[in-house]
PDBML (XML) file of the C-alpha atoms, coordinates in Angstrom:
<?xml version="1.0" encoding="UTF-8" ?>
<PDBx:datablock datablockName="MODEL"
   xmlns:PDBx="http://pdbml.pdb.org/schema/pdbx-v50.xsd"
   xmlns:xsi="http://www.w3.org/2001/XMLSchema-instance"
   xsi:schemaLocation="http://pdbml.pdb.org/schema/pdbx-v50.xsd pdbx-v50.xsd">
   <PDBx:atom_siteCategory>
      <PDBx:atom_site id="1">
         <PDBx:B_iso_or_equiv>0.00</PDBx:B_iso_or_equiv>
         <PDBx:Cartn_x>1.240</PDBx:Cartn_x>
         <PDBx:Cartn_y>13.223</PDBx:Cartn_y>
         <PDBx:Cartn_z>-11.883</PDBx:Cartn_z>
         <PDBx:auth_asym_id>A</PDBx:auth_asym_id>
         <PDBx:auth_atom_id>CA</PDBx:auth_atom_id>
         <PDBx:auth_comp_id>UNK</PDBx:auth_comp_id>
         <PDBx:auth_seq_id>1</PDBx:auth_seq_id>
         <PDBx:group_PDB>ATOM</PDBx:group_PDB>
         <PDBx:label_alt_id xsi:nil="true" />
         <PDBx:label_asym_id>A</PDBx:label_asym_id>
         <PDBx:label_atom_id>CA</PDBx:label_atom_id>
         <PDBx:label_comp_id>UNK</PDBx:label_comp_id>
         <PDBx:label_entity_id>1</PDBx:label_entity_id>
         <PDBx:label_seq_id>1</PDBx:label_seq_id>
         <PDBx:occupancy>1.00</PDBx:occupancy>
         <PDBx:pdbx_PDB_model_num>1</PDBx:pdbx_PDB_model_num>
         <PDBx:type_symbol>C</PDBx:type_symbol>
      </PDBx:atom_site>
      <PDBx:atom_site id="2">
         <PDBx:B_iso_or_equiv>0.00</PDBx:B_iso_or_equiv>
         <PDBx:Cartn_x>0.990</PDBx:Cartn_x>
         <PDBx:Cartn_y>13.508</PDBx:Cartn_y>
         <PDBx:Cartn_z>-15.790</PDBx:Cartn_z>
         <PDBx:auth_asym_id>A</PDBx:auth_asym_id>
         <PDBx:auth_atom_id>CA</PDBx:auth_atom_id>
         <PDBx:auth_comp_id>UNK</PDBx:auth_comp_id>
         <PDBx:auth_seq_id>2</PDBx:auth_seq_id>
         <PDBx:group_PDB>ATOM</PDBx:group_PDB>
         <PDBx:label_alt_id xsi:nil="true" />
         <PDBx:label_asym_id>A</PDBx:label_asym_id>
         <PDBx:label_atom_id>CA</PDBx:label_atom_id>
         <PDBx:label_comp_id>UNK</PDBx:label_comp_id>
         <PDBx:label_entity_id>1</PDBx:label_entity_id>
         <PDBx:label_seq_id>2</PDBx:label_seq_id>
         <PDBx:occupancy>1.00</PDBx:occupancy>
         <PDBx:pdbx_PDB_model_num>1</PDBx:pdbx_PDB_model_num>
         <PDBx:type_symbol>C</PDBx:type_symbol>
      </PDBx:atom_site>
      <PDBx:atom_site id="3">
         <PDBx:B_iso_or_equiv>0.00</PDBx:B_iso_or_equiv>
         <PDBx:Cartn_x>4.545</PDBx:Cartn_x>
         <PDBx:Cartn_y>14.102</PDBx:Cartn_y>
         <PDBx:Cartn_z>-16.245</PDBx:Cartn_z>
         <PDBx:auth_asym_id>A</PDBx:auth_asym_id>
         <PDBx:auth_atom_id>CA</PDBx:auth_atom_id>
         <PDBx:auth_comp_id>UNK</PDBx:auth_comp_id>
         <PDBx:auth_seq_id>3</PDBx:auth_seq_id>
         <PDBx:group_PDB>ATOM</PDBx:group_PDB>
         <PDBx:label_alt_id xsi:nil="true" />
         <PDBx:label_asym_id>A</PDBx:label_asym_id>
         <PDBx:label_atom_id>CA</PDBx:label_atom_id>
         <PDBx:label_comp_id>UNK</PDBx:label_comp_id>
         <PDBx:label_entity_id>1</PDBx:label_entity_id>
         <PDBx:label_seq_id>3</PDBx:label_seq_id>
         <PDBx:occupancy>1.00</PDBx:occupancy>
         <PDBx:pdbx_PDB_model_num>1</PDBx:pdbx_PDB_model_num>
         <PDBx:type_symbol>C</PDBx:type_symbol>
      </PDBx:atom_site>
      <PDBx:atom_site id="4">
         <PDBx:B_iso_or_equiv>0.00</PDBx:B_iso_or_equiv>
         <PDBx:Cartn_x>5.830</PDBx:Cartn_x>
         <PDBx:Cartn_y>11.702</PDBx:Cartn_y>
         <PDBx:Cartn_z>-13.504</PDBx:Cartn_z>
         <PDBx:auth_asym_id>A</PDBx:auth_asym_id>
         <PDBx:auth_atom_id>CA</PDBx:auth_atom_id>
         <PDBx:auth_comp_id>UNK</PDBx:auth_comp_id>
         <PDBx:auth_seq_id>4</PDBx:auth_seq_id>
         <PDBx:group_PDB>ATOM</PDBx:group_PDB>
         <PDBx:label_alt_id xsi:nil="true" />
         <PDBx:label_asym_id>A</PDBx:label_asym_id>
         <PDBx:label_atom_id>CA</PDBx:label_atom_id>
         <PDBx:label_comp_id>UNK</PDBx:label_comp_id>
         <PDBx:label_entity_id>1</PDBx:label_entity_id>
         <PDBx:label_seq_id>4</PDBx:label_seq_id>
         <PDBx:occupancy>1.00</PDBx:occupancy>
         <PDBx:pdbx_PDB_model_num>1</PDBx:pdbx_PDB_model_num>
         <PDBx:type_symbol>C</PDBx:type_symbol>
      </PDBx:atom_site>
      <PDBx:atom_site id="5">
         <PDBx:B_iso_or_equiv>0.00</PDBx:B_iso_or_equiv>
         <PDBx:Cartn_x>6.710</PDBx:Cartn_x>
         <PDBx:Cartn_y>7.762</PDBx:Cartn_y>
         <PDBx:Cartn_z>-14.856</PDBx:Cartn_z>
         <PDBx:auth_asym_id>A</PDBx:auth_asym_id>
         <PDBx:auth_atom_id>CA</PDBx:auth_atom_id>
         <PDBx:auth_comp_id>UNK</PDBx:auth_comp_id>
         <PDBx:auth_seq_id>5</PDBx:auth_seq_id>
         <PDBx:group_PDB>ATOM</PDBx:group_PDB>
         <PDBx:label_alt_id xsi:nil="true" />
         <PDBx:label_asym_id>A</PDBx:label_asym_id>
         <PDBx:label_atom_id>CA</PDBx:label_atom_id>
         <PDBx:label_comp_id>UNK</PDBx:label_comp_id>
         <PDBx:label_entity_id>1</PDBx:label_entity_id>
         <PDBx:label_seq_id>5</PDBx:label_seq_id>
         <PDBx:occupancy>1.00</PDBx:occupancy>
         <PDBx:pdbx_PDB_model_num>1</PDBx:pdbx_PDB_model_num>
         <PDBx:type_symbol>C</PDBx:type_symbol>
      </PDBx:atom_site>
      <PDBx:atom_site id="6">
         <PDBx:B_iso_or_equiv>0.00</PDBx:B_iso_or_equiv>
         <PDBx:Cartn_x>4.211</PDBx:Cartn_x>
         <PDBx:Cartn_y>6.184</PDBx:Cartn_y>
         <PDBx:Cartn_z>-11.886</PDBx:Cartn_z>
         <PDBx:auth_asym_id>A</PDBx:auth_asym_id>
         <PDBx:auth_atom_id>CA</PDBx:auth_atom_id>
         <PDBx:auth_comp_id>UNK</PDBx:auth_comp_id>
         <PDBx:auth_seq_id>6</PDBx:auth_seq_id>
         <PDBx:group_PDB>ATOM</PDBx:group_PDB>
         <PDBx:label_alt_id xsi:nil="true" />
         <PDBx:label_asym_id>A</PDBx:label_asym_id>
         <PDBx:label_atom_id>CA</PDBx:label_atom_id>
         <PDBx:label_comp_id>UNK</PDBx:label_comp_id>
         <PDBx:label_entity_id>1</PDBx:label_entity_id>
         <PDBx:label_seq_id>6</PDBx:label_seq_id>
         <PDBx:occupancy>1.00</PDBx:occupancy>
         <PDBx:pdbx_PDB_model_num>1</PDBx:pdbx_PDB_model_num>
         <PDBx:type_symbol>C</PDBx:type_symbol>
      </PDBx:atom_site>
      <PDBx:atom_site id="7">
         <PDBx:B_iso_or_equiv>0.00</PDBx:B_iso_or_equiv>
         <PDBx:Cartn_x>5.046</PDBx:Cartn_x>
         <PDBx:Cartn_y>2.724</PDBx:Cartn_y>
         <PDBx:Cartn_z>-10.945</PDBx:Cartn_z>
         <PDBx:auth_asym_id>A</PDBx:auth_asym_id>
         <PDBx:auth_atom_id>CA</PDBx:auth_atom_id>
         <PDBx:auth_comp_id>UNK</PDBx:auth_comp_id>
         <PDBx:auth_seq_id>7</PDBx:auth_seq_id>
         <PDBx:group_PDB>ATOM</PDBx:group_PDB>
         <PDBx:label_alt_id xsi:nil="true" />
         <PDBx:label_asym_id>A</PDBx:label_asym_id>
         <PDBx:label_atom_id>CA</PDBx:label_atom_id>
         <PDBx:label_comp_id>UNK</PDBx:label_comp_id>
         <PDBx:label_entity_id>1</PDBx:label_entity_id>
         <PDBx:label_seq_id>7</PDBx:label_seq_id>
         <PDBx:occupancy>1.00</PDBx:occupancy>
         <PDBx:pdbx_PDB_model_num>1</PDBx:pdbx_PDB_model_num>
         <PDBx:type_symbol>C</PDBx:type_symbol>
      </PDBx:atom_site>
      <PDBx:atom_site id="8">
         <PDBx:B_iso_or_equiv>0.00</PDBx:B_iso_or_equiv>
         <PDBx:Cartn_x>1.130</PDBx:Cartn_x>
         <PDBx:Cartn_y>1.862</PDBx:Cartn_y>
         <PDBx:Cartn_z>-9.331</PDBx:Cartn_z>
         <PDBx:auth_asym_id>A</PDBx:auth_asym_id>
         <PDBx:auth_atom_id>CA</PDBx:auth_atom_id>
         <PDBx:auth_comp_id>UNK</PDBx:auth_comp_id>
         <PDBx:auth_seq_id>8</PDBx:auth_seq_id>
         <PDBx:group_PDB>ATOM</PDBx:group_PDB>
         <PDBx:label_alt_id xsi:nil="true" />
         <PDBx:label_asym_id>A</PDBx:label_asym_id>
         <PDBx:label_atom_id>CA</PDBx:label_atom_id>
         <PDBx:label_comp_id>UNK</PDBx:label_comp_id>
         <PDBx:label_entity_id>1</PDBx:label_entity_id>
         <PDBx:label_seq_id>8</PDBx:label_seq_id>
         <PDBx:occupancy>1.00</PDBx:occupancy>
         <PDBx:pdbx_PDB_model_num>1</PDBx:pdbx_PDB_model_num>
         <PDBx:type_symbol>C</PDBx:type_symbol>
      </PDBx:atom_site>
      <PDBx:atom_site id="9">
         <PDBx:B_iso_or_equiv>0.00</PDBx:B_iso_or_equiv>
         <PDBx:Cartn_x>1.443</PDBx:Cartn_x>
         <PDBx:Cartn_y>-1.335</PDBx:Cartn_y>
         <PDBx:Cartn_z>-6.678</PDBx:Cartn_z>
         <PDBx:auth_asym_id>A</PDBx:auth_asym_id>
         <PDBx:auth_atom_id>CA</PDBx:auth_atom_id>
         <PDBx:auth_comp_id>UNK</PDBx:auth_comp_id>
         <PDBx:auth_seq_id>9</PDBx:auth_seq_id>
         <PDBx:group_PDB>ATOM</PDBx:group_PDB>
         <PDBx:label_alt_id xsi:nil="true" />
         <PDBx:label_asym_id>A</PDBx:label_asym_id>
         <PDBx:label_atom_id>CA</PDBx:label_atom_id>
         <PDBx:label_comp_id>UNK</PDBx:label_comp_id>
         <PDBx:label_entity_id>1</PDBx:label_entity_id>
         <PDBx:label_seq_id>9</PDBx:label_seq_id>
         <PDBx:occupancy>1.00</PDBx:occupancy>
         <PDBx:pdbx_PDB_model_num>1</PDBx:pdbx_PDB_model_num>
         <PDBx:type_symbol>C</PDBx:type_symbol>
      </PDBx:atom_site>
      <PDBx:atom_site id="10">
         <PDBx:B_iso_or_equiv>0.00</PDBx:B_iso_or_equiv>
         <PDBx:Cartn_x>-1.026</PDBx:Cartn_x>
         <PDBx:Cartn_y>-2.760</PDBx:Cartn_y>
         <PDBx:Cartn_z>-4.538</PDBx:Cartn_z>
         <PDBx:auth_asym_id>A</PDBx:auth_asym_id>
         <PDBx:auth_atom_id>CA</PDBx:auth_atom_id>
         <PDBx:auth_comp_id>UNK</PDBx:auth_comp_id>
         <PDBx:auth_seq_id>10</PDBx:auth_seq_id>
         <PDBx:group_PDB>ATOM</PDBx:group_PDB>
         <PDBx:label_alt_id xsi:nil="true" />
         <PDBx:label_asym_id>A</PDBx:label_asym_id>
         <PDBx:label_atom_id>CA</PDBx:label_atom_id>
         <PDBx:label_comp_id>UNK</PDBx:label_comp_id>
         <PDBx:label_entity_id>1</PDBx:label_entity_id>
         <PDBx:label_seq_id>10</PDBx:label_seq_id>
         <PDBx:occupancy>1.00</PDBx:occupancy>
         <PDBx:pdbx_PDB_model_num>1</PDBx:pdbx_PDB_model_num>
         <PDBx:type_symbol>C</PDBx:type_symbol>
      </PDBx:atom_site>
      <PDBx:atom_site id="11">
         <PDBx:B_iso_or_equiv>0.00</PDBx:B_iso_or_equiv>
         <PDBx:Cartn_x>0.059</PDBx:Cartn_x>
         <PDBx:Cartn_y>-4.048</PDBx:Cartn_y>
         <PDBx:Cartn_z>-1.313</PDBx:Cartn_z>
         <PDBx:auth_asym_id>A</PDBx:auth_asym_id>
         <PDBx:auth_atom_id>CA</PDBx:auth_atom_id>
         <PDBx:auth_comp_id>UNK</PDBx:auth_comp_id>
         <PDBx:auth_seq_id>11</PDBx:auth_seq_id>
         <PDBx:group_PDB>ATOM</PDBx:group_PDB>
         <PDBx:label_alt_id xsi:nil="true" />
         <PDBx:label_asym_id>A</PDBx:label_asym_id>
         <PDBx:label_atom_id>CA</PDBx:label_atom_id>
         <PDBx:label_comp_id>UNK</PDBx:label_comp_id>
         <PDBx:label_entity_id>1</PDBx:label_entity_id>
         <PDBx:label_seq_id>11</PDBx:label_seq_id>
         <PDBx:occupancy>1.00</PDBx:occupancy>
         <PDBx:pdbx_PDB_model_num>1</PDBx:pdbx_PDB_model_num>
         <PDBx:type_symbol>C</PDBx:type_symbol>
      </PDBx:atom_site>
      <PDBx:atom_site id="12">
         <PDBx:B_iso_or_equiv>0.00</PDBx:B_iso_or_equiv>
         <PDBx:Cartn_x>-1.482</PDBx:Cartn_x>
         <PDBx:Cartn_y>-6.721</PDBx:Cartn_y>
         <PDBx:Cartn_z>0.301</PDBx:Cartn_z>
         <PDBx:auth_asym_id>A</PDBx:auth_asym_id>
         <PDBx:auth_atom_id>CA</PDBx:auth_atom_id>
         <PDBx:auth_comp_id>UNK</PDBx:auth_comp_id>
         <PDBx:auth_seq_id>12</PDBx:auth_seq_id>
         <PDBx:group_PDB>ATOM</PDBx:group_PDB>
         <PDBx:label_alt_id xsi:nil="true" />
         <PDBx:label_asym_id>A</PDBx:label_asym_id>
         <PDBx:label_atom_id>CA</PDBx:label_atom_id>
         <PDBx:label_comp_id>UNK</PDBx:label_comp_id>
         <PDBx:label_entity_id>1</PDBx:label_entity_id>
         <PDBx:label_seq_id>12</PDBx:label_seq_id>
         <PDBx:occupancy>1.00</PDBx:occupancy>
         <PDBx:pdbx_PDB_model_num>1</PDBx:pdbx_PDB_model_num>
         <PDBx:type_symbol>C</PDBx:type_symbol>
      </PDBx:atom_site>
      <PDBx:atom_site id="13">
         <PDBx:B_iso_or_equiv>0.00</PDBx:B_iso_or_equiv>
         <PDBx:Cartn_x>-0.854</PDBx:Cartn_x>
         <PDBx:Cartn_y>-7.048</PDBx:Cartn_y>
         <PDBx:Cartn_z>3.853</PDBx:Cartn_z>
         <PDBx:auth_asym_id>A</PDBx:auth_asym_id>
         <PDBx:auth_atom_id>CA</PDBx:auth_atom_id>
         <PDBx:auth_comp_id>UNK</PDBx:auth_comp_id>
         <PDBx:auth_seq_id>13</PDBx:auth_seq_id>
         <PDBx:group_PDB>ATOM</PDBx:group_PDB>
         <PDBx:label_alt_id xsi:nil="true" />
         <PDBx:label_asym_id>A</PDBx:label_asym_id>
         <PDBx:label_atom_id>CA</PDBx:label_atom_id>
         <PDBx:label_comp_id>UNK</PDBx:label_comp_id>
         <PDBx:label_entity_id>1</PDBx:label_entity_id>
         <PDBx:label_seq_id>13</PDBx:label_seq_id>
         <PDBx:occupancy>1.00</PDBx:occupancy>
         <PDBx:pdbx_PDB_model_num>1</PDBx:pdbx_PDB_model_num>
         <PDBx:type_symbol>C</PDBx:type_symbol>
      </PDBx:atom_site>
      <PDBx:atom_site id="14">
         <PDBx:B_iso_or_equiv>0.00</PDBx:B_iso_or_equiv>
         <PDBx:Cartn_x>0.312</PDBx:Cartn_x>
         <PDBx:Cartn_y>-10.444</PDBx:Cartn_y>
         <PDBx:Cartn_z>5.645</PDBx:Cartn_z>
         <PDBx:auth_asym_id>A</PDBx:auth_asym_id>
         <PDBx:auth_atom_id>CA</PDBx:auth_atom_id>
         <PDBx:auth_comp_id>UNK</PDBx:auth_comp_id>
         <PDBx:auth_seq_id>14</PDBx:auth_seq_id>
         <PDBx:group_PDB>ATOM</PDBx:group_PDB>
         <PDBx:label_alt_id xsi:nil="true" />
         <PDBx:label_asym_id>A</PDBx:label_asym_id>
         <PDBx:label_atom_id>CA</PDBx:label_atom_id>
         <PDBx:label_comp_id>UNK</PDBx:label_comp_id>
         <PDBx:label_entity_id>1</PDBx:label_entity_id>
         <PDBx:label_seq_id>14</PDBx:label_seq_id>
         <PDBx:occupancy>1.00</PDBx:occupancy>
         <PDBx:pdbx_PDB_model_num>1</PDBx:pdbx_PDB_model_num>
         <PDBx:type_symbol>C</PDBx:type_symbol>
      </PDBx:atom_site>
      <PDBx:atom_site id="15">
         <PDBx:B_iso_or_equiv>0.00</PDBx:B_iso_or_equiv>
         <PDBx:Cartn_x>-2.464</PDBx:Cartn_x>
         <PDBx:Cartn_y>-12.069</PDBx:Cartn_y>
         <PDBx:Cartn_z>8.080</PDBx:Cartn_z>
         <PDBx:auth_asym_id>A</PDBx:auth_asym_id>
         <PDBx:auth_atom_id>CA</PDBx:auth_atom_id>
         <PDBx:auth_comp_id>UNK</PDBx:auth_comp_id>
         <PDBx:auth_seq_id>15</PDBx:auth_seq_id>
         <PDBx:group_PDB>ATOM</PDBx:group_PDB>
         <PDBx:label_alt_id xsi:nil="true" />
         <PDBx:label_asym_id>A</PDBx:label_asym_id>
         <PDBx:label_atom_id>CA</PDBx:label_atom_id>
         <PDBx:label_comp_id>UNK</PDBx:label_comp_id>
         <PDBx:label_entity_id>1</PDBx:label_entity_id>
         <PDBx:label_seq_id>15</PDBx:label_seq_id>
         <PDBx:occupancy>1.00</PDBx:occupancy>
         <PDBx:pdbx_PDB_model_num>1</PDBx:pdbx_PDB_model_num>
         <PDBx:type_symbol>C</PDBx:type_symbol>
      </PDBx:atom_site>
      <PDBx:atom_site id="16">
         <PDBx:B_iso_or_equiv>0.00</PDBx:B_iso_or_equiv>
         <PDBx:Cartn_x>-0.421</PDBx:Cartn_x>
         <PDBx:Cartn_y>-10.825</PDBx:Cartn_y>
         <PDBx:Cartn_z>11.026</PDBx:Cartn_z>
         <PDBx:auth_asym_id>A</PDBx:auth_asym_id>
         <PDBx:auth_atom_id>CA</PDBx:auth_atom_id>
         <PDBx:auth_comp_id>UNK</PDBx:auth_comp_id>
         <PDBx:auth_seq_id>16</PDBx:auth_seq_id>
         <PDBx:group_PDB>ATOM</PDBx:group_PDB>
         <PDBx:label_alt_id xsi:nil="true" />
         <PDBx:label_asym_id>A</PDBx:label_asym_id>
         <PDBx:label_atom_id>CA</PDBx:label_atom_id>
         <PDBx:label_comp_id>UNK</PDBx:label_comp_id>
         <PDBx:label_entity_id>1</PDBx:label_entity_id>
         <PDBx:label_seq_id>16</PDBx:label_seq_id>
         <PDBx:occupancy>1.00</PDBx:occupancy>
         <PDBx:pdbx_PDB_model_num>1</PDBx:pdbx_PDB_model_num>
         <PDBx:type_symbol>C</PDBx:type_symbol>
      </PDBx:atom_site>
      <PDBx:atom_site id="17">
         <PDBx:B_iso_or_equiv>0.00</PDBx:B_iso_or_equiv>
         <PDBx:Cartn_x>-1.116</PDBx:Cartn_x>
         <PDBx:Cartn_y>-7.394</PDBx:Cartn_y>
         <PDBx:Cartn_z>10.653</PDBx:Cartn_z>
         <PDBx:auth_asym_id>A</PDBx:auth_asym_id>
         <PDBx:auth_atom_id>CA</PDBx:auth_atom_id>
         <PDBx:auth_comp_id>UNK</PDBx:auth_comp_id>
         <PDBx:auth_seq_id>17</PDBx:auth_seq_id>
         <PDBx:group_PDB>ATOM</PDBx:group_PDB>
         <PDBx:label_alt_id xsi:nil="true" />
         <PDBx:label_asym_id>A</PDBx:label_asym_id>
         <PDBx:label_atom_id>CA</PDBx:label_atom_id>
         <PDBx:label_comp_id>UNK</PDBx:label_comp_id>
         <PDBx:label_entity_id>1</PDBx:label_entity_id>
         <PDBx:label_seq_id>17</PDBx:label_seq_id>
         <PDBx:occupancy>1.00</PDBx:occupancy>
         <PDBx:pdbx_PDB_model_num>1</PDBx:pdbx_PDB_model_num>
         <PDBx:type_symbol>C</PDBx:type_symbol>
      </PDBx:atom_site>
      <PDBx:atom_site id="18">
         <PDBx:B_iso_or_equiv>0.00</PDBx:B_iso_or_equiv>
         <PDBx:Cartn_x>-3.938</PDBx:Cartn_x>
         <PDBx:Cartn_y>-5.631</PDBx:Cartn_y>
         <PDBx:Cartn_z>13.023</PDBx:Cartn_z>
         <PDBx:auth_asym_id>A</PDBx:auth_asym_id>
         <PDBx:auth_atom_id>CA</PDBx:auth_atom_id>
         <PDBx:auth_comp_id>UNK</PDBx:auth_comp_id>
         <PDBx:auth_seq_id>18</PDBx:auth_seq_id>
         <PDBx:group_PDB>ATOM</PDBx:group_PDB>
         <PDBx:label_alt_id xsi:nil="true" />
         <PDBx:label_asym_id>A</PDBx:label_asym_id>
         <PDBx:label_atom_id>CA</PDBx:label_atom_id>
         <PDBx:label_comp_id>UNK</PDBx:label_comp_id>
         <PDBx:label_entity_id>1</PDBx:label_entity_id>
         <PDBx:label_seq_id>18</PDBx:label_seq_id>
         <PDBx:occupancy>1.00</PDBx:occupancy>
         <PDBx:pdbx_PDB_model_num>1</PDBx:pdbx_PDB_model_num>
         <PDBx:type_symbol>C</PDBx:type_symbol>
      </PDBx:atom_site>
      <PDBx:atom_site id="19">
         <PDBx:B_iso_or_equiv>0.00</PDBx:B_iso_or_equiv>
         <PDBx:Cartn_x>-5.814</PDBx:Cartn_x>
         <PDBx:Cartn_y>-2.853</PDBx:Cartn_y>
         <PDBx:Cartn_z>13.607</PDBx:Cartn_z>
         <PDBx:auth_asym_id>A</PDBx:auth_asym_id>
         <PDBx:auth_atom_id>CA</PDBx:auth_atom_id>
         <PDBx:auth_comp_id>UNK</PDBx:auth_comp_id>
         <PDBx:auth_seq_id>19</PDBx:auth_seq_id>
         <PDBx:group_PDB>ATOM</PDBx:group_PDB>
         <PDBx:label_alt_id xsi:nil="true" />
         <PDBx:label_asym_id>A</PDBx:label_asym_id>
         <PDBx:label_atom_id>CA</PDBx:label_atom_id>
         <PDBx:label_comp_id>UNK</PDBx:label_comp_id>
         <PDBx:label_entity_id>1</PDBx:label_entity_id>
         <PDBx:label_seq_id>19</PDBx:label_seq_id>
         <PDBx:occupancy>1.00</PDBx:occupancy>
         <PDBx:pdbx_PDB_model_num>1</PDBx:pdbx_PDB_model_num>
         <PDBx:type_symbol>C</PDBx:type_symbol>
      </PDBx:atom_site>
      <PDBx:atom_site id="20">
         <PDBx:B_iso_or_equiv>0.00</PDBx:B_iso_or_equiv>
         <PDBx:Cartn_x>-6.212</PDBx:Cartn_x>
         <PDBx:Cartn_y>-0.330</PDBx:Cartn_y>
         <PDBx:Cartn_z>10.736</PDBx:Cartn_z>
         <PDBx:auth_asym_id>A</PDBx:auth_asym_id>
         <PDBx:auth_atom_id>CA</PDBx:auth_atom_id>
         <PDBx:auth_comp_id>UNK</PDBx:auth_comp_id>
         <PDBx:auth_seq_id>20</PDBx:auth_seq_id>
         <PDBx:group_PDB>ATOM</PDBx:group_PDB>
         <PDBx:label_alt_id xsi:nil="true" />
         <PDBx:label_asym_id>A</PDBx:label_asym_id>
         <PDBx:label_atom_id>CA</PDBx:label_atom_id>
         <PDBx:label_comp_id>UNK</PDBx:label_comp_id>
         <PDBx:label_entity_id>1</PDBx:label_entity_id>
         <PDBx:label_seq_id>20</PDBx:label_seq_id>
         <PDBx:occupancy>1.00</PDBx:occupancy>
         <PDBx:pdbx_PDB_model_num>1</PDBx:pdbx_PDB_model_num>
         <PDBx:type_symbol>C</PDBx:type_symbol>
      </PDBx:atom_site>
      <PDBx:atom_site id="21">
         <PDBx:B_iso_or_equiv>0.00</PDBx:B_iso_or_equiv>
         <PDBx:Cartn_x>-4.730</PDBx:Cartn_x>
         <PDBx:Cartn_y>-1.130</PDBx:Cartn_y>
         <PDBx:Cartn_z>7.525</PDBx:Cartn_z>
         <PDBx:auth_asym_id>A</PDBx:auth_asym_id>
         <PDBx:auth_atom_id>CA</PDBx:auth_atom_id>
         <PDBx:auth_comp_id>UNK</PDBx:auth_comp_id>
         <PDBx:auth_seq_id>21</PDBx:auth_seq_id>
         <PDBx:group_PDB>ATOM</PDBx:group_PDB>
         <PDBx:label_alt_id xsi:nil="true" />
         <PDBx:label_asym_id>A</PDBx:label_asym_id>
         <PDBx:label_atom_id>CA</PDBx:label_atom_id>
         <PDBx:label_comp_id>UNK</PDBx:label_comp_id>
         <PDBx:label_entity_id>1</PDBx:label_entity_id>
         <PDBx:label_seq_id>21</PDBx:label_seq_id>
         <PDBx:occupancy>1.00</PDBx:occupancy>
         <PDBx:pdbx_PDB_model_num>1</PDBx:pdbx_PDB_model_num>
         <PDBx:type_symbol>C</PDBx:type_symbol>
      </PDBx:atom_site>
      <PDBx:atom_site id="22">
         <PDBx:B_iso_or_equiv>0.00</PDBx:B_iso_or_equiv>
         <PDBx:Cartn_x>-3.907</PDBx:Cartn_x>
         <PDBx:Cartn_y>2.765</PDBx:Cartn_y>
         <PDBx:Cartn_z>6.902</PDBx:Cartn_z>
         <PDBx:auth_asym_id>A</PDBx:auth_asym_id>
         <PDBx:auth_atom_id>CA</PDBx:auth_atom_id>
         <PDBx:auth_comp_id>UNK</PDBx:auth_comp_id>
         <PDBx:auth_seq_id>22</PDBx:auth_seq_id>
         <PDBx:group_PDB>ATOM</PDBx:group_PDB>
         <PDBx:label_alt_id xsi:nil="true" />
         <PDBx:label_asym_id>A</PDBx:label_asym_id>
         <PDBx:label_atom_id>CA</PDBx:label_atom_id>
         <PDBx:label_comp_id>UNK</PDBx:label_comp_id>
         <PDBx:label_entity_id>1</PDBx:label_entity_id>
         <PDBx:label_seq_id>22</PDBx:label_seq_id>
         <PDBx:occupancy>1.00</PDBx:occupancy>
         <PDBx:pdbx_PDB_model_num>1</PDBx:pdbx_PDB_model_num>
         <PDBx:type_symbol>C</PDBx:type_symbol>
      </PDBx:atom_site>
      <PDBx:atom_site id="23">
         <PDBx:B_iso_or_equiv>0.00</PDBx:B_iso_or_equiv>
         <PDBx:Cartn_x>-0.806</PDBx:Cartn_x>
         <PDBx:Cartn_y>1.900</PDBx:Cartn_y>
         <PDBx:Cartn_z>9.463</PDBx:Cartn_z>
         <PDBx:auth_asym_id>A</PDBx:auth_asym_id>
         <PDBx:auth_atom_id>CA</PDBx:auth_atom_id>
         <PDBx:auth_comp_id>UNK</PDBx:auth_comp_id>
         <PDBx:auth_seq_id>23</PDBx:auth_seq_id>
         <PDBx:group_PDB>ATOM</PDBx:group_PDB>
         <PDBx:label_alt_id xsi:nil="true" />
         <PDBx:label_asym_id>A</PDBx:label_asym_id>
         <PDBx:label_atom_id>CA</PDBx:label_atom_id>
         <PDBx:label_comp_id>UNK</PDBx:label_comp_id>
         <PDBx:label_entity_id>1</PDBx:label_entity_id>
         <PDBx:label_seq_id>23</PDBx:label_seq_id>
         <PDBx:occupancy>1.00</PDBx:occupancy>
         <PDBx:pdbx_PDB_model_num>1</PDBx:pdbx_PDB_model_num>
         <PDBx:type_symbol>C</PDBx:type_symbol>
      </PDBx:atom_site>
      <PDBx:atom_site id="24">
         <PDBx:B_iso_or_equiv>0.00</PDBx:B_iso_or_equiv>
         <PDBx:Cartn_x>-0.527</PDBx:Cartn_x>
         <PDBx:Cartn_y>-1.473</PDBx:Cartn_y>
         <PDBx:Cartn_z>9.530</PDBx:Cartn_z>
         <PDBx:auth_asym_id>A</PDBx:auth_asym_id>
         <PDBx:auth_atom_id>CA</PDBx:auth_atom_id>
         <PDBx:auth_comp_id>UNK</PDBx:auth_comp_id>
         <PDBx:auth_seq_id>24</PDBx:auth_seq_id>
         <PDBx:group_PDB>ATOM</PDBx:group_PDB>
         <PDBx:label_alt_id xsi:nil="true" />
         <PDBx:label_asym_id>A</PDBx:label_asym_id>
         <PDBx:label_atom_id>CA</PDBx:label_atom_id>
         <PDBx:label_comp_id>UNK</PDBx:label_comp_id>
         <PDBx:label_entity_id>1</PDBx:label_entity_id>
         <PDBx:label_seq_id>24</PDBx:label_seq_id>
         <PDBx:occupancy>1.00</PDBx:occupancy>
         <PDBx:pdbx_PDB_model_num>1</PDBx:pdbx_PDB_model_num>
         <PDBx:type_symbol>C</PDBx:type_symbol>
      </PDBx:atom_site>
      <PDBx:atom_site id="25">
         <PDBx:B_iso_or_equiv>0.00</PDBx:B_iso_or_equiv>
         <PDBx:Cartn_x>1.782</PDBx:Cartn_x>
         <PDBx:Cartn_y>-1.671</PDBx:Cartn_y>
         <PDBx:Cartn_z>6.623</PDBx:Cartn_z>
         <PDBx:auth_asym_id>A</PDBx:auth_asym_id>
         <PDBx:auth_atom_id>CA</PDBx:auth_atom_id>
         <PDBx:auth_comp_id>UNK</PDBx:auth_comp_id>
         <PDBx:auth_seq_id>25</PDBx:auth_seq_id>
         <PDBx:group_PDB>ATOM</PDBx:group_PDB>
         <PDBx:label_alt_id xsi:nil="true" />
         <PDBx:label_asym_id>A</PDBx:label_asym_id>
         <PDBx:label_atom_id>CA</PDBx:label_atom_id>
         <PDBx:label_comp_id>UNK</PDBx:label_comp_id>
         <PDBx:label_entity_id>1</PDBx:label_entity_id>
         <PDBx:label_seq_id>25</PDBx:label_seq_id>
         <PDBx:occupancy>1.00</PDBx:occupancy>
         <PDBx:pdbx_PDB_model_num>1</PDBx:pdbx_PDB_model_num>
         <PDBx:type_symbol>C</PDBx:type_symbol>
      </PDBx:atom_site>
   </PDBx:atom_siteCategory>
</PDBx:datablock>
């Protein structure tokens, strides 16, 4: 996205959340 203002976050997930983190969010 070279023309696109990106805003980059990493989410870390609370210890509740199971199974896969793809869908856990």
């Amino acid at each position: 996205l070279t023309s696109a203002r990106v805003t980059y976050w990493e989410l870390a997930l609370g210890g509740s959340a199971t199974g896969s983190r793809h869908y856990a969010w």
